[in-house]
C-alpha atoms as a PDB file:
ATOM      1  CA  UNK A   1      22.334 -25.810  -7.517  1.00  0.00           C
ATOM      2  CA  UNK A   2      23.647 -22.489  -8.982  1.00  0.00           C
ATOM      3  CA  UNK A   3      20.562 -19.459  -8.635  1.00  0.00           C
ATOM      4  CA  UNK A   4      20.712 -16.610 -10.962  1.00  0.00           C
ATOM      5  CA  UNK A   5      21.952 -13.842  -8.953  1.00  0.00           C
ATOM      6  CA  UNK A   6      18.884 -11.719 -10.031  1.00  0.00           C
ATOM      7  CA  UNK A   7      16.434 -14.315  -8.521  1.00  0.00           C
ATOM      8  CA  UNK A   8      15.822 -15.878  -5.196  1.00  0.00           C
ATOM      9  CA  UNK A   9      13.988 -19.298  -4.478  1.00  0.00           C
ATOM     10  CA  UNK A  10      10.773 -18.637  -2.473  1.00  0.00           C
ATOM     11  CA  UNK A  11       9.441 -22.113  -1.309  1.00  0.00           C
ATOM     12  CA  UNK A  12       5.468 -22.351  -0.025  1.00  0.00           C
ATOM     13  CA  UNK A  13       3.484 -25.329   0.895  1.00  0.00           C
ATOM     14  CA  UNK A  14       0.182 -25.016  -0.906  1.00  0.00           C
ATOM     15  CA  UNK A  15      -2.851 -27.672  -1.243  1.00  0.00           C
ATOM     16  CA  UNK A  16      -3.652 -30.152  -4.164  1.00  0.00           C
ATOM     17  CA  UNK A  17      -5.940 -28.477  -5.412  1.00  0.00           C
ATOM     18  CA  UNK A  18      -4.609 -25.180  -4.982  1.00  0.00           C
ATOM     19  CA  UNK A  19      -1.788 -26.034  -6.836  1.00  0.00           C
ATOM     20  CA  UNK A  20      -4.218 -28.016  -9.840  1.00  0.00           C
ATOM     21  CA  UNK A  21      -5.975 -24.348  -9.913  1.00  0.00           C
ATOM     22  CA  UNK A  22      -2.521 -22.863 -10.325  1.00  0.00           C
ATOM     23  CA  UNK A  23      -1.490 -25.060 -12.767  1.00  0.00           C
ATOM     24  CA  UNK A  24      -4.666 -24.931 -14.501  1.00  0.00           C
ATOM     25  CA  UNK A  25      -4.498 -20.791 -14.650  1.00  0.00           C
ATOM     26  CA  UNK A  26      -0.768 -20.931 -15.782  1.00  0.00           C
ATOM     27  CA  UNK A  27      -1.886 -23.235 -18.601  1.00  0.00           C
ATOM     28  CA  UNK A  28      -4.650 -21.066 -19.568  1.00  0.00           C
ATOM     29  CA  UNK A  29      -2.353 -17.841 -19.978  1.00  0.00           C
ATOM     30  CA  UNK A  30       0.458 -19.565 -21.790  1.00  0.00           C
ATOM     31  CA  UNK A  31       2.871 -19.298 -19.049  1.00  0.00           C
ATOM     32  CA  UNK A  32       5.106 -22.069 -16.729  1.00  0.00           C
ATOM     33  CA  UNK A  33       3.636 -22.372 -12.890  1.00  0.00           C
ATOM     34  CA  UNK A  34       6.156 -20.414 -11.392  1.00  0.00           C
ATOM     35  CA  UNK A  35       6.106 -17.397 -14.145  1.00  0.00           C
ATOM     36  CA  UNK A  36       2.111 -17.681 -13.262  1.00  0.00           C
ATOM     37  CA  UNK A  37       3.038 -17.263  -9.130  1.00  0.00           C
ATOM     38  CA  UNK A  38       5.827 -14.323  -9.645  1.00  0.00           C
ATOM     39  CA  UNK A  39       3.425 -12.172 -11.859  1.00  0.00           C
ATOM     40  CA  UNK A  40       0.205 -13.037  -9.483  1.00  0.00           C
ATOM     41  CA  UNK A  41       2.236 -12.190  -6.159  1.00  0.00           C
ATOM     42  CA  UNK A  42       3.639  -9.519  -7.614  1.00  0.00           C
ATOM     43  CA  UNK A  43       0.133  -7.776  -8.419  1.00  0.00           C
ATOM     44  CA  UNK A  44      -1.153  -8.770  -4.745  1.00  0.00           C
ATOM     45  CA  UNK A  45       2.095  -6.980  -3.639  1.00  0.00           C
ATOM     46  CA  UNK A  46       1.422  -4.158  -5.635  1.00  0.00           C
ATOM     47  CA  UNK A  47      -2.018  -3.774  -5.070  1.00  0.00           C
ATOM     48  CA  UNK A  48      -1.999  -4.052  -1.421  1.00  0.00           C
ATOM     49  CA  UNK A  49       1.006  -1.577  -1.333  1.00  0.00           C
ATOM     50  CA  UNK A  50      -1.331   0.819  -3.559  1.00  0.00           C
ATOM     51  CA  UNK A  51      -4.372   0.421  -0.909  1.00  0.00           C
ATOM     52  CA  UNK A  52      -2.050   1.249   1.899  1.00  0.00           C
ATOM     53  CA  UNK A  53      -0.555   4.057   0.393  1.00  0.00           C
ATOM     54  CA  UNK A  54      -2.979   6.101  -1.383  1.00  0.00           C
ATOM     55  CA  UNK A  55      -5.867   7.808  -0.063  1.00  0.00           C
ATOM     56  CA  UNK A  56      -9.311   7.468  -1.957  1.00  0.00           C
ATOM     57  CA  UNK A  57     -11.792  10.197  -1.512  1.00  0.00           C
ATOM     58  CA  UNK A  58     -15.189  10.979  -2.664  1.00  0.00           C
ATOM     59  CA  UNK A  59     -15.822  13.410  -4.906  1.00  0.00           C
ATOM     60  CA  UNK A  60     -17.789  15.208  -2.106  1.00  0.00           C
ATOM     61  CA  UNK A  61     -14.669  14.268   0.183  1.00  0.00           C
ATOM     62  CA  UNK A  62     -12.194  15.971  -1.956  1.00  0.00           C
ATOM     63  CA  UNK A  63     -14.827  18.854  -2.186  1.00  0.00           C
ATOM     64  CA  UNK A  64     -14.613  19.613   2.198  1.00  0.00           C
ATOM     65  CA  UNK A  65     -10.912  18.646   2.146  1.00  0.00           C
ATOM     66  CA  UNK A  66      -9.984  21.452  -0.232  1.00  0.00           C
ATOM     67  CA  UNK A  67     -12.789  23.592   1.432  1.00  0.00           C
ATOM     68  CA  UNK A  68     -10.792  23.267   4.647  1.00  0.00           C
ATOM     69  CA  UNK A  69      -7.235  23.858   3.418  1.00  0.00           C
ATOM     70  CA  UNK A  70      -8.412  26.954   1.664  1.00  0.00           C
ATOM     71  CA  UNK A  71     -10.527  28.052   4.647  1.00  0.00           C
ATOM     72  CA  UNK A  72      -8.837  26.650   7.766  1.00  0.00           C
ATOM     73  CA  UNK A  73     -11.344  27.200  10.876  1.00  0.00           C
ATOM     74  CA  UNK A  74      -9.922  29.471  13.416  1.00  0.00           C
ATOM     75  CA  UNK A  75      -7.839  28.099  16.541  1.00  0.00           C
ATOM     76  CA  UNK A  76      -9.357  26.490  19.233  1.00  0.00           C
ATOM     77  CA  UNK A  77      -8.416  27.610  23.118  1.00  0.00           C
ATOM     78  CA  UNK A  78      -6.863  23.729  23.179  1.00  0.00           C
ATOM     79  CA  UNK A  79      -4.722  24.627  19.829  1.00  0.00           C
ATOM     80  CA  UNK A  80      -3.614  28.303  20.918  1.00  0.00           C
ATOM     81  CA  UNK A  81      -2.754  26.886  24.309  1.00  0.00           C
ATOM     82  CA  UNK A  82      -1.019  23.903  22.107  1.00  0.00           C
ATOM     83  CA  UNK A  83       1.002  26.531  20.169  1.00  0.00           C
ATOM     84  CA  UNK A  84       1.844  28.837  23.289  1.00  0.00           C
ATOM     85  CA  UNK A  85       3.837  25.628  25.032  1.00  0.00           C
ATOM     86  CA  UNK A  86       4.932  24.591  22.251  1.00  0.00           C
ATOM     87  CA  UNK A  87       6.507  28.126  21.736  1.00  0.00           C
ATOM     88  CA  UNK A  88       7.926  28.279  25.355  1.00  0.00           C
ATOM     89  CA  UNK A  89       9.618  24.875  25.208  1.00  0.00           C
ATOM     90  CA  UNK A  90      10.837  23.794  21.948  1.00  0.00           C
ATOM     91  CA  UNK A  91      14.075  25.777  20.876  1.00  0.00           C
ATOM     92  CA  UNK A  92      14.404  25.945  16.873  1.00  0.00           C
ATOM     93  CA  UNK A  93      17.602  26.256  15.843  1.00  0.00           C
END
């Protein structure tokens, strides 16, 4: 069987009644069971991508985090000694 060279066959074992819910779902929005799979994985894909990848503070979060990039507490002794080694061991070219 010739595949569209835009597409790629995914195949998944699923149960009865998985798949009647599926089928059931697809009818409801108009579309054919496999349209109805590709446009809900996608949006799990995309969603889980999102939740990975951006960070979601409080407003009272956001509040301290710019609080400490515009006021950065001074250096601990662990920190200076941190930067000191670093200094005496790390050539930058």
């Amino acid at each position: 069987m010739a595949q569209n060279a835009k597409t790629t066959r995914v195949h998944a074992r699923i149960a009865p009644a998985v798949l009647e819910a599926v089928k059931r779902a697809a009818e409801l929005q108009g579309r054919s069971v496999s349209d109805f799979i590709v446009a809900a994985a996608q949006e799990a894909a995309h969603r889980t991508i999102e939740e990975a990848e951006i960070i979601r503070l409080s407003v009272e979060d956001q509040r301290l985090f710019a609080e400490a990039l515009l006021h950065p507490p001074a250096p601990n002794d662990a920190l200076s000694r941190a930067a000191r080694l670093h200094a005496e061991n790390v050539e930058i070219r």
